[in-house]
C-alpha atoms as a PDB file:
ATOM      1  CA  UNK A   1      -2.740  46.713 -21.789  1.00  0.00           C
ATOM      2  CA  UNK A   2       0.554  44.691 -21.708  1.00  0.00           C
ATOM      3  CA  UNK A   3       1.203  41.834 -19.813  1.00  0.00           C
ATOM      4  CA  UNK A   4       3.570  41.879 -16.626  1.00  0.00           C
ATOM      5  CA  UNK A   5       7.211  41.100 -17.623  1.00  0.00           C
ATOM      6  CA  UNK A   6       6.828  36.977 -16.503  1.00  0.00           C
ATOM      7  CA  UNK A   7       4.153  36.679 -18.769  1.00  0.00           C
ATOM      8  CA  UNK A   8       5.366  39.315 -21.845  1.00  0.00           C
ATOM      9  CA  UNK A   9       8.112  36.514 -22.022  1.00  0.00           C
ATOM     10  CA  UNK A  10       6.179  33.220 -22.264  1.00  0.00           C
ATOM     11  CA  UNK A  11       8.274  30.429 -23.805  1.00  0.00           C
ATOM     12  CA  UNK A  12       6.622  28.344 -26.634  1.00  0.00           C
ATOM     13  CA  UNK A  13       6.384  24.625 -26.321  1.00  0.00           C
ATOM     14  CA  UNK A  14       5.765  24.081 -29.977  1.00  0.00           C
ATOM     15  CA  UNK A  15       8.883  23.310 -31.083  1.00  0.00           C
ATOM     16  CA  UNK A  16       9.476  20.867 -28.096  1.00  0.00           C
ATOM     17  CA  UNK A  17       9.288  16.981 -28.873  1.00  0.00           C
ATOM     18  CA  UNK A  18       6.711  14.870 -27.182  1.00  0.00           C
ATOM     19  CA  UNK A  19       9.277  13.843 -24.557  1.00  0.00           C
ATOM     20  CA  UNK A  20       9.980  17.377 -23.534  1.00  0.00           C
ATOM     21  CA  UNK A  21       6.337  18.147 -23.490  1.00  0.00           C
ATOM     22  CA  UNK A  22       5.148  15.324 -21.739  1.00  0.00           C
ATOM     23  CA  UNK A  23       7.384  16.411 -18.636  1.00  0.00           C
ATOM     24  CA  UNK A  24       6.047  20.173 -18.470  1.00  0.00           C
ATOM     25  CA  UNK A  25       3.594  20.510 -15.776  1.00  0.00           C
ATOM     26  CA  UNK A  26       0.551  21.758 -17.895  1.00  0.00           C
ATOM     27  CA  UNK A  27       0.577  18.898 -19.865  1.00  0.00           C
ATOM     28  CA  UNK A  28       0.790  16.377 -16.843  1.00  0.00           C
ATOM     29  CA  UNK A  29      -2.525  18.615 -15.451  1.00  0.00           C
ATOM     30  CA  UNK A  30      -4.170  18.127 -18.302  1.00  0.00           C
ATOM     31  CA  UNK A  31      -3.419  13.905 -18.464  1.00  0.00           C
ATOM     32  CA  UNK A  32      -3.898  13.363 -14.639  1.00  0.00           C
ATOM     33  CA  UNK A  33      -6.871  15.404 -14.057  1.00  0.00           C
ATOM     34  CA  UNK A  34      -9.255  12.771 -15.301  1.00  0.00           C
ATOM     35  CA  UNK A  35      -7.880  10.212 -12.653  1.00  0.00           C
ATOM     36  CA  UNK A  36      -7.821  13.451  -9.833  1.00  0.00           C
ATOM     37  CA  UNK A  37     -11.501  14.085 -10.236  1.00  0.00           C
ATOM     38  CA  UNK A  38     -12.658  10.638 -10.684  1.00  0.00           C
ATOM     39  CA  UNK A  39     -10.537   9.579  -7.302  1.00  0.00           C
ATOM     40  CA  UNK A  40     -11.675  12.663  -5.313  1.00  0.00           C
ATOM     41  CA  UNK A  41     -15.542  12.007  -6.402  1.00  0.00           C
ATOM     42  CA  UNK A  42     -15.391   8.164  -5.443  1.00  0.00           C
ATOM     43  CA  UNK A  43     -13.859   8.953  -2.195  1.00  0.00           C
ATOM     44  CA  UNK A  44     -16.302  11.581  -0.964  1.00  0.00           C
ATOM     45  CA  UNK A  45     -18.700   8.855  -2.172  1.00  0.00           C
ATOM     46  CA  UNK A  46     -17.409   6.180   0.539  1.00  0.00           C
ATOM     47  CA  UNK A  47     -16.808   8.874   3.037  1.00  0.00           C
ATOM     48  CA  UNK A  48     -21.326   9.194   2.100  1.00  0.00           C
ATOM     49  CA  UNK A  49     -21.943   5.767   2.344  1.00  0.00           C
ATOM     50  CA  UNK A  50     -19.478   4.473   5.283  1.00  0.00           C
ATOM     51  CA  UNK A  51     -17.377   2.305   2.486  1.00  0.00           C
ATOM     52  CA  UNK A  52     -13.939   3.165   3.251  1.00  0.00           C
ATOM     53  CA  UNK A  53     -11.998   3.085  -0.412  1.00  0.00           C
ATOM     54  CA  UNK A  54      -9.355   5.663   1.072  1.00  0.00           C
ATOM     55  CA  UNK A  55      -5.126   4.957   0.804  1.00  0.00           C
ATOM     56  CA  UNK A  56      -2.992   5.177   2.790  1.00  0.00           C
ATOM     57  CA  UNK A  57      -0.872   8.125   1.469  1.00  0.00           C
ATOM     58  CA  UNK A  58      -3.847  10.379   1.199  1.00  0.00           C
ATOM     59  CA  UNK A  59      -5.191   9.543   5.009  1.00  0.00           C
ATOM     60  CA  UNK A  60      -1.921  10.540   5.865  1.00  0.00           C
ATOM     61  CA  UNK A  61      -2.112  13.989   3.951  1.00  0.00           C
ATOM     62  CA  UNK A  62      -5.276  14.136   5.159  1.00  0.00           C
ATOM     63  CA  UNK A  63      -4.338  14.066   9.166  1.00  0.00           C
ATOM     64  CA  UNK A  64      -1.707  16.441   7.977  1.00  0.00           C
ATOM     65  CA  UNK A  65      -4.428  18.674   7.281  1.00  0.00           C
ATOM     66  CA  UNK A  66      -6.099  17.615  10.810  1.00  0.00           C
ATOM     67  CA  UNK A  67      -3.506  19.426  12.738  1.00  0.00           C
ATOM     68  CA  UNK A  68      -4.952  22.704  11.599  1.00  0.00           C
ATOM     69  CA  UNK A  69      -8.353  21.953  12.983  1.00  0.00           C
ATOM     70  CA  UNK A  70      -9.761  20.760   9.495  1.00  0.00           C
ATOM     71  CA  UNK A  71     -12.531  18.371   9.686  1.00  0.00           C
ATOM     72  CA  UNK A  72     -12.044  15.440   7.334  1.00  0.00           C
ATOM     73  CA  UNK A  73     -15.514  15.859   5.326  1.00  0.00           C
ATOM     74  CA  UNK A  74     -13.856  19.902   4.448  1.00  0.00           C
ATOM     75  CA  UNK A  75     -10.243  18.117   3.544  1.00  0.00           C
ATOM     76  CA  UNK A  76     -11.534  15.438   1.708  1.00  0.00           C
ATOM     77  CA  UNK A  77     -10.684  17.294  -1.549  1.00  0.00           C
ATOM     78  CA  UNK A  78      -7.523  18.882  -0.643  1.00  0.00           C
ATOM     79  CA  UNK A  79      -5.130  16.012  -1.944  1.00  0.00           C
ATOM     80  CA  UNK A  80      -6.582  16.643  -5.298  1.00  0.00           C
ATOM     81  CA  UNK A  81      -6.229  20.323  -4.989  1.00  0.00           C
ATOM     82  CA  UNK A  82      -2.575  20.243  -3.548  1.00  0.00           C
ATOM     83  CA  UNK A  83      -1.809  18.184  -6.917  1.00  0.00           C
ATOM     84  CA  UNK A  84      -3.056  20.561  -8.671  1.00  0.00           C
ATOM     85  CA  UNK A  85      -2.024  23.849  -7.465  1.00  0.00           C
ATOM     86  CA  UNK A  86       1.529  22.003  -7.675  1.00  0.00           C
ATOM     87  CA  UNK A  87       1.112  21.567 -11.157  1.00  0.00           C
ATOM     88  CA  UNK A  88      -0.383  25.231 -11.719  1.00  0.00           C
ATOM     89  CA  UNK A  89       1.927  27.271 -10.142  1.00  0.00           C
ATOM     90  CA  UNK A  90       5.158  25.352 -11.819  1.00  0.00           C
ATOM     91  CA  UNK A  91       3.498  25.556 -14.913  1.00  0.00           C
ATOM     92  CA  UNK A  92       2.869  29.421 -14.066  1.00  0.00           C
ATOM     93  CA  UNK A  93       6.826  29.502 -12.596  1.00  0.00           C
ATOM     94  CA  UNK A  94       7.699  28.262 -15.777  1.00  0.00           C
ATOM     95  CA  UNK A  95       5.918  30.862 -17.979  1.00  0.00           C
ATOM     96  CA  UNK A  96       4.736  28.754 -20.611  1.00  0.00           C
ATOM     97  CA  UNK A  97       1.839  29.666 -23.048  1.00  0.00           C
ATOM     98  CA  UNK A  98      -1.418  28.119 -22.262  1.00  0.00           C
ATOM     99  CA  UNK A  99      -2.011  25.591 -25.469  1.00  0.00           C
ATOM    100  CA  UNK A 100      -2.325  21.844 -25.038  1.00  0.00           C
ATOM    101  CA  UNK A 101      -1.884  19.784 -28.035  1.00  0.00           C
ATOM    102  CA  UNK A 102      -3.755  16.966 -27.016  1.00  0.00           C
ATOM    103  CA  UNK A 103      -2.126  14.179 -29.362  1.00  0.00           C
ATOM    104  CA  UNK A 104       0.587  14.651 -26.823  1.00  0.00           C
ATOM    105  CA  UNK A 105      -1.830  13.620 -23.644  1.00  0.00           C
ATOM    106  CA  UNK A 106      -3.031  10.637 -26.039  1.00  0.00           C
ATOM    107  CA  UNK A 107       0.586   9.772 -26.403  1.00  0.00           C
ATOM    108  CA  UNK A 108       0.978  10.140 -22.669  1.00  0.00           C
ATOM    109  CA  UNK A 109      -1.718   7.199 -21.932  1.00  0.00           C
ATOM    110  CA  UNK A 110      -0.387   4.927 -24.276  1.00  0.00           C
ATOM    111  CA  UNK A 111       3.195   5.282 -23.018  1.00  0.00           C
ATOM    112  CA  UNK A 112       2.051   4.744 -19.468  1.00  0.00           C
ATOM    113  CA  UNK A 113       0.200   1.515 -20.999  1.00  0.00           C
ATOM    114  CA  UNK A 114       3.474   0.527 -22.568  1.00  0.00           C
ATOM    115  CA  UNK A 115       5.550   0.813 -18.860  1.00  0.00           C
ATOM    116  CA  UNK A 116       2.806  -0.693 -17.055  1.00  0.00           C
ATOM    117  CA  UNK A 117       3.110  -4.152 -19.127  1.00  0.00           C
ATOM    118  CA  UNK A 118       6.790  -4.827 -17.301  1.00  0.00           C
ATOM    119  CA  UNK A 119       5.471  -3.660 -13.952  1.00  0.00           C
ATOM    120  CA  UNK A 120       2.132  -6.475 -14.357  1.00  0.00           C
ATOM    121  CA  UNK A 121       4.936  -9.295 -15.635  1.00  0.00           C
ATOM    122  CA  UNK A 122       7.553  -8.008 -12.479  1.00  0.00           C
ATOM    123  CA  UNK A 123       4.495  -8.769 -10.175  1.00  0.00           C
ATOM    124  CA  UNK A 124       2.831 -11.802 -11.934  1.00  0.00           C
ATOM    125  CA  UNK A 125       6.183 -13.603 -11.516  1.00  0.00           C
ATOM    126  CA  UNK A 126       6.529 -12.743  -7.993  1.00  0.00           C
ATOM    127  CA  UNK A 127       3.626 -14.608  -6.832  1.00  0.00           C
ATOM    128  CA  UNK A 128       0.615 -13.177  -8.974  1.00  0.00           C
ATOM    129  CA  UNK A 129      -0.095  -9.693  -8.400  1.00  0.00           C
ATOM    130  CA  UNK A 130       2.000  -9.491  -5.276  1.00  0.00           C
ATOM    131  CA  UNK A 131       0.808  -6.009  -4.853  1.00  0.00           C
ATOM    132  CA  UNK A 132      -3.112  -6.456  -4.604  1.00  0.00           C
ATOM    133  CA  UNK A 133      -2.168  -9.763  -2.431  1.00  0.00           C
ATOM    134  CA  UNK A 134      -1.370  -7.402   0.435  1.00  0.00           C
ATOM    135  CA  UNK A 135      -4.742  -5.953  -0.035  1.00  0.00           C
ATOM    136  CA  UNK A 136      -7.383  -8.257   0.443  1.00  0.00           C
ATOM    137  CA  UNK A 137     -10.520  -5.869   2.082  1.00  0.00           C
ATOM    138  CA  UNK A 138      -9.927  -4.437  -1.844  1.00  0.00           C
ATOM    139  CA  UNK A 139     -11.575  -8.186  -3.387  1.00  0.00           C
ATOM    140  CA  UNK A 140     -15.214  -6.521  -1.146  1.00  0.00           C
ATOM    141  CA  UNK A 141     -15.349  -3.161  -3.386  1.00  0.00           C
ATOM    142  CA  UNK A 142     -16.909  -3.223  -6.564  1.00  0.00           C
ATOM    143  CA  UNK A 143     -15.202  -2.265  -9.938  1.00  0.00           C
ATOM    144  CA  UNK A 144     -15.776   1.587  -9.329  1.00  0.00           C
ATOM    145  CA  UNK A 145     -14.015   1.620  -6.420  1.00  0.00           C
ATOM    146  CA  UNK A 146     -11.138  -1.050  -7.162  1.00  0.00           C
ATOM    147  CA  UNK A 147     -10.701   2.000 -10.244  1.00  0.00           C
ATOM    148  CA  UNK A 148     -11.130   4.627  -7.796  1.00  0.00           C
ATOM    149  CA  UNK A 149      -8.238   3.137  -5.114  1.00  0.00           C
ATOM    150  CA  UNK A 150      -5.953   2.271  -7.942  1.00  0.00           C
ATOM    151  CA  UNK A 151      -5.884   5.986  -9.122  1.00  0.00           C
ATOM    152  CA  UNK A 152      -5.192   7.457  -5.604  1.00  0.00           C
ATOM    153  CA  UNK A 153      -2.663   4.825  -5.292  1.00  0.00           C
ATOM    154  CA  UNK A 154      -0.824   5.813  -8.372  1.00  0.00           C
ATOM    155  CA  UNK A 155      -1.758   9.656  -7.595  1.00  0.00           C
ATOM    156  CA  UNK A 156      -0.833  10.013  -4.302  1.00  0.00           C
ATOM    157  CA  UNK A 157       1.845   7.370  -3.824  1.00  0.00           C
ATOM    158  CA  UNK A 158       3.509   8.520  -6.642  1.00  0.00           C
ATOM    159  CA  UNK A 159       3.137  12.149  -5.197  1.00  0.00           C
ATOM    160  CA  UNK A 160       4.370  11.225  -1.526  1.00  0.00           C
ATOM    161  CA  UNK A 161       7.484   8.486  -2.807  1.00  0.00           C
ATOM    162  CA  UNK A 162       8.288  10.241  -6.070  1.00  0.00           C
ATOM    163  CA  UNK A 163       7.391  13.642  -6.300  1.00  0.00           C
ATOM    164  CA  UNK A 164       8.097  15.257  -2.949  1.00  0.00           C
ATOM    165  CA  UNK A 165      10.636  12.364  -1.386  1.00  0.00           C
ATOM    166  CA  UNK A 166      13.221  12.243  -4.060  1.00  0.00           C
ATOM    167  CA  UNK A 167      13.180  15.903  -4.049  1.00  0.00           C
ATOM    168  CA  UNK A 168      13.959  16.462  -0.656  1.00  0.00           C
ATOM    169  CA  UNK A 169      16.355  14.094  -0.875  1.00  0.00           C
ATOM    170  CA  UNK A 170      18.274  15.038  -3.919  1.00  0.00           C
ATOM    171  CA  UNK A 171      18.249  18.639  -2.518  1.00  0.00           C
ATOM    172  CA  UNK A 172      19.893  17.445   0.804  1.00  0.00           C
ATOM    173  CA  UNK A 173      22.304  15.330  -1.431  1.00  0.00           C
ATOM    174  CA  UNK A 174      23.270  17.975  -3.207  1.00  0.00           C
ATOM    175  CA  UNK A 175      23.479  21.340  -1.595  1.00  0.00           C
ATOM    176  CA  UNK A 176      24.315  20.069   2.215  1.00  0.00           C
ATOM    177  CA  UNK A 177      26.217  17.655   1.188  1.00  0.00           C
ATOM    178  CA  UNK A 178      27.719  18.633  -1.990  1.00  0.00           C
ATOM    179  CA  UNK A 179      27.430  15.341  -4.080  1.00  0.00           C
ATOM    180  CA  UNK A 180      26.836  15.265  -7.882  1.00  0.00           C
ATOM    181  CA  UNK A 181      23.286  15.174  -9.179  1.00  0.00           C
ATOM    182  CA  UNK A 182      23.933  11.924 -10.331  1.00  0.00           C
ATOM    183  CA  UNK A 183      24.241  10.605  -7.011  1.00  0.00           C
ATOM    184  CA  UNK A 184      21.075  12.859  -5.414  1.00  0.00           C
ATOM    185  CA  UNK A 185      19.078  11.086  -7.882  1.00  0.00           C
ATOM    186  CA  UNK A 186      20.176   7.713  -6.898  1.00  0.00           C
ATOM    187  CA  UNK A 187      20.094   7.804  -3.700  1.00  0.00           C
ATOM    188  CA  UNK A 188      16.462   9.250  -3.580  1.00  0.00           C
ATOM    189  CA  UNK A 189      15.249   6.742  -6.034  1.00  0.00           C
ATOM    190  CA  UNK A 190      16.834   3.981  -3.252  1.00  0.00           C
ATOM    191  CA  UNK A 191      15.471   5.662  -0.515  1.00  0.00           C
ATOM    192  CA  UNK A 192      12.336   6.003  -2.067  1.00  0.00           C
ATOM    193  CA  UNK A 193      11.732   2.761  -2.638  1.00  0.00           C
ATOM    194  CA  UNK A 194      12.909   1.348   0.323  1.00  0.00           C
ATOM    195  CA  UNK A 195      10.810   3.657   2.356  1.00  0.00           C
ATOM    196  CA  UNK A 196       7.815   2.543  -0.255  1.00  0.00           C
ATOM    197  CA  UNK A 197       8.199  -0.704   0.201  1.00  0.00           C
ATOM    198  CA  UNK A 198       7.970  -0.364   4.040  1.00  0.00           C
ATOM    199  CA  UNK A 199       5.644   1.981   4.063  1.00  0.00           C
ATOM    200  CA  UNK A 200       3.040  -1.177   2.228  1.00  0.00           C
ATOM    201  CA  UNK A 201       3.853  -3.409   5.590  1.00  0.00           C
ATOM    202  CA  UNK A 202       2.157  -0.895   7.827  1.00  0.00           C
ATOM    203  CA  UNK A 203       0.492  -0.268  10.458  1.00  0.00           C
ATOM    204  CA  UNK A 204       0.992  -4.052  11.301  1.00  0.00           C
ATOM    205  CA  UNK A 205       5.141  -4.821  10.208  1.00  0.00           C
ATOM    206  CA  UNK A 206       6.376  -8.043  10.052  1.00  0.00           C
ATOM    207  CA  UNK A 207       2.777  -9.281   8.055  1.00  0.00           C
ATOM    208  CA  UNK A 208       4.526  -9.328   4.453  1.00  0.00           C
ATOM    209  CA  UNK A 209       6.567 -11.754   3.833  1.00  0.00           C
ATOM    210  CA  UNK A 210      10.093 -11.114   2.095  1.00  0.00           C
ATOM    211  CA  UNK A 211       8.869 -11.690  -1.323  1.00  0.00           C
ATOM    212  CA  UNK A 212       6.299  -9.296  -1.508  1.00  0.00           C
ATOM    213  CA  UNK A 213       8.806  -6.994   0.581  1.00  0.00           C
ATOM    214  CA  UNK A 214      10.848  -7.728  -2.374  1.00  0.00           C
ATOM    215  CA  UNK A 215       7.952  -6.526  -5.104  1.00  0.00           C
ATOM    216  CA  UNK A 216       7.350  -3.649  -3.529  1.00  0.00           C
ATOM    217  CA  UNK A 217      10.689  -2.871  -3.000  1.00  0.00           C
ATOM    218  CA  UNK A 218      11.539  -3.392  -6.921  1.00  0.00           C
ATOM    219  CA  UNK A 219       8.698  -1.467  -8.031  1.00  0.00           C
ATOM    220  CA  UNK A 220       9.746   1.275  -6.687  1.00  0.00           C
ATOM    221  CA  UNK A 221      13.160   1.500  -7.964  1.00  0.00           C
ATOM    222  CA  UNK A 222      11.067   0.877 -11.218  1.00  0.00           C
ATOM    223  CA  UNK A 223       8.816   3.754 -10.397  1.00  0.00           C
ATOM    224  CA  UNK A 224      11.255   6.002  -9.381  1.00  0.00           C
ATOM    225  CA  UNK A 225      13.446   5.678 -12.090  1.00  0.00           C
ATOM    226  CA  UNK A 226      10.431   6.095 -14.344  1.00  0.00           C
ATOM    227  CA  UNK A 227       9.690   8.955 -12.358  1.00  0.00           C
ATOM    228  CA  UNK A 228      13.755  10.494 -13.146  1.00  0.00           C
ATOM    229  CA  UNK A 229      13.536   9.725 -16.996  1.00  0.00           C
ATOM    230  CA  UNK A 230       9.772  10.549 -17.537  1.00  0.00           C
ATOM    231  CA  UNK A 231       8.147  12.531 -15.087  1.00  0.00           C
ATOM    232  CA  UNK A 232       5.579  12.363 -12.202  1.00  0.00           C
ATOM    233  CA  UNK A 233       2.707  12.218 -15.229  1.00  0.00           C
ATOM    234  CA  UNK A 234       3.282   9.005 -16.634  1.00  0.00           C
ATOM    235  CA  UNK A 235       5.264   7.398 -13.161  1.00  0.00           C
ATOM    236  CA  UNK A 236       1.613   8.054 -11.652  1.00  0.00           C
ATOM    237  CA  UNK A 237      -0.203   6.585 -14.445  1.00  0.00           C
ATOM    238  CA  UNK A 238       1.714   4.014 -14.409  1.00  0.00           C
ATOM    239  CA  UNK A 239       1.131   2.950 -11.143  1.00  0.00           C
ATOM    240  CA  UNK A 240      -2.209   3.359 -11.140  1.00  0.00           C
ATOM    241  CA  UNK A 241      -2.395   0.952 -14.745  1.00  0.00           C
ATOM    242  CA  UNK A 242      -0.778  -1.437 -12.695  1.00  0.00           C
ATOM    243  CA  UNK A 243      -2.782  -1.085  -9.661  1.00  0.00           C
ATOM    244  CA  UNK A 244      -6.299  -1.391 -11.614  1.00  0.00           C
ATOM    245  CA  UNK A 245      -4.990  -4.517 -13.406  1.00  0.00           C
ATOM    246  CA  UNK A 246      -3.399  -6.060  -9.497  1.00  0.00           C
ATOM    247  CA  UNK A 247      -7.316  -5.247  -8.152  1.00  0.00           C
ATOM    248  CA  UNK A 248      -9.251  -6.123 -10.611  1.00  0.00           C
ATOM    249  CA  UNK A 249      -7.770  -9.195 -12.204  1.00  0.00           C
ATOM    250  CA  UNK A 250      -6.375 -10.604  -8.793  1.00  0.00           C
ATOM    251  CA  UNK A 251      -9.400 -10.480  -6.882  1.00  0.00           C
ATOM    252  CA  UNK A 252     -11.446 -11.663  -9.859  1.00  0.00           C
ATOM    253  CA  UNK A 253      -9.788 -14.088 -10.025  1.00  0.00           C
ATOM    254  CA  UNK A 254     -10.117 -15.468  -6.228  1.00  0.00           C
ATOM    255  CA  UNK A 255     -13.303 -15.054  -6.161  1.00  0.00           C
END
């Protein structure tokens, strides 16, 4: 029986180079989906046991889910899912072939070890992990769950900040207001961070001082710009390599 017409047509990603392939959407599935299912498990975990390990960006998706009369125990997996079916239905959109080389993935996690290393040094001079110092009910949780918030930080954050928020804005850049590309994707990476960096001094602003307004602040510009050149895989896995170094190390190490 032949195929629909979308599908008769699929495009072949074997003669792309690991930095093209490393941006397609199947290939960002198969690298985040690891940190998706691990994240998703620990966090119905807490929601068992009455330890709290959720972030802020997924409560938020979460409540979003609220307004249509979800309870939280049915949603609890629906921020992994919505990455997900994101990811699927580009990856269908695009009508690539389903083959993974998986050296590519493996290439994937080193790279994202490689931009994490700056990020780690960025914070470390800024007053030690100036990220995980904003934290501190994180130093209570045990290495599982220091893991666990670190991936839905880099996840979801990166999903929220990156992902949807430069979008939006580089479409409203562009098509209402007519500007080059160029300048959609700088002002959303600006934006962006700004907006991430405030978003880390709620629900209680004015508690962070200006230097860890500051980190925040840089890191995404870092991120987002990461996010531009590389893609939401690797931007995502690099924030959560930075986070599980912050949490771990950090609170180790005030202990």
């Amino acid at each position: 029986m032949p195929l629909p017409p979308r599908f008769s047509n699929q495009k072949n990603l074997r003669g792309l180079r690991y930095s093209e392939l490393s941006r397609e959407p199947l290939y960002m599935l198969a690298f985040l989906l690891p940190m998706i299912v691990f994240y998703e498990v620990a966090l119905y975990s807490s929601y068992s046991s009455k330890a709290h390990i959720q972030i802020k960006a997924h409560d938020h998706l979460l409540k979003f889910f609220e307004m249509f009369d979800m309870p939280v125990t049915q949603g609890l997996w629906l921020g992994g899912i919505a990455i997900v079916t994101i990811l699927f239905f580009w990856h269908v959109y695009n009508g690539n072939r389903w083959a993974i080389r998986w050296q590519i993935v493996g290439g994937m996690a080193l790279e994202s070890i490689c931009f994490t290393v700056p990020l780690v040094l960025f914070g470390a001079v800024l007053g030690g992990y100036a990220a995980a110092a904003s934290a501190s009910s994180i130093g209570s949780l045990d290495i599982f769950d220091k893991i666990a918030v670190s991936f839905g930080a880099g996840l979801y954050e990166e999903l929220l900040f990156r992902m949807l928020l430069i979008a939006g804005i580089h479409s409203v850049v562009c098509n209402v207001f007519k500007q080059s590309n160029v300048m959609g994707l700088g002002i959303g990476v600006f934006a962006s961070a700004l907006l991430f960096a405030l978003y880390h001094d709620l629900p209680n602003a004015g508690t962070l001082s200006p230097l860890v307004l500051f980190f925040f602040f840089g890191a995404g510009v870092y991120l987002g710009i990461l996010y531009v050149i590389r893609g939401f895989g690797i931007a995502a896995a690099t924030h959560a390599g930075y986070d599980v170094i912050a949490t771990i190390l950090l609170t180790s190490a005030t202990q």
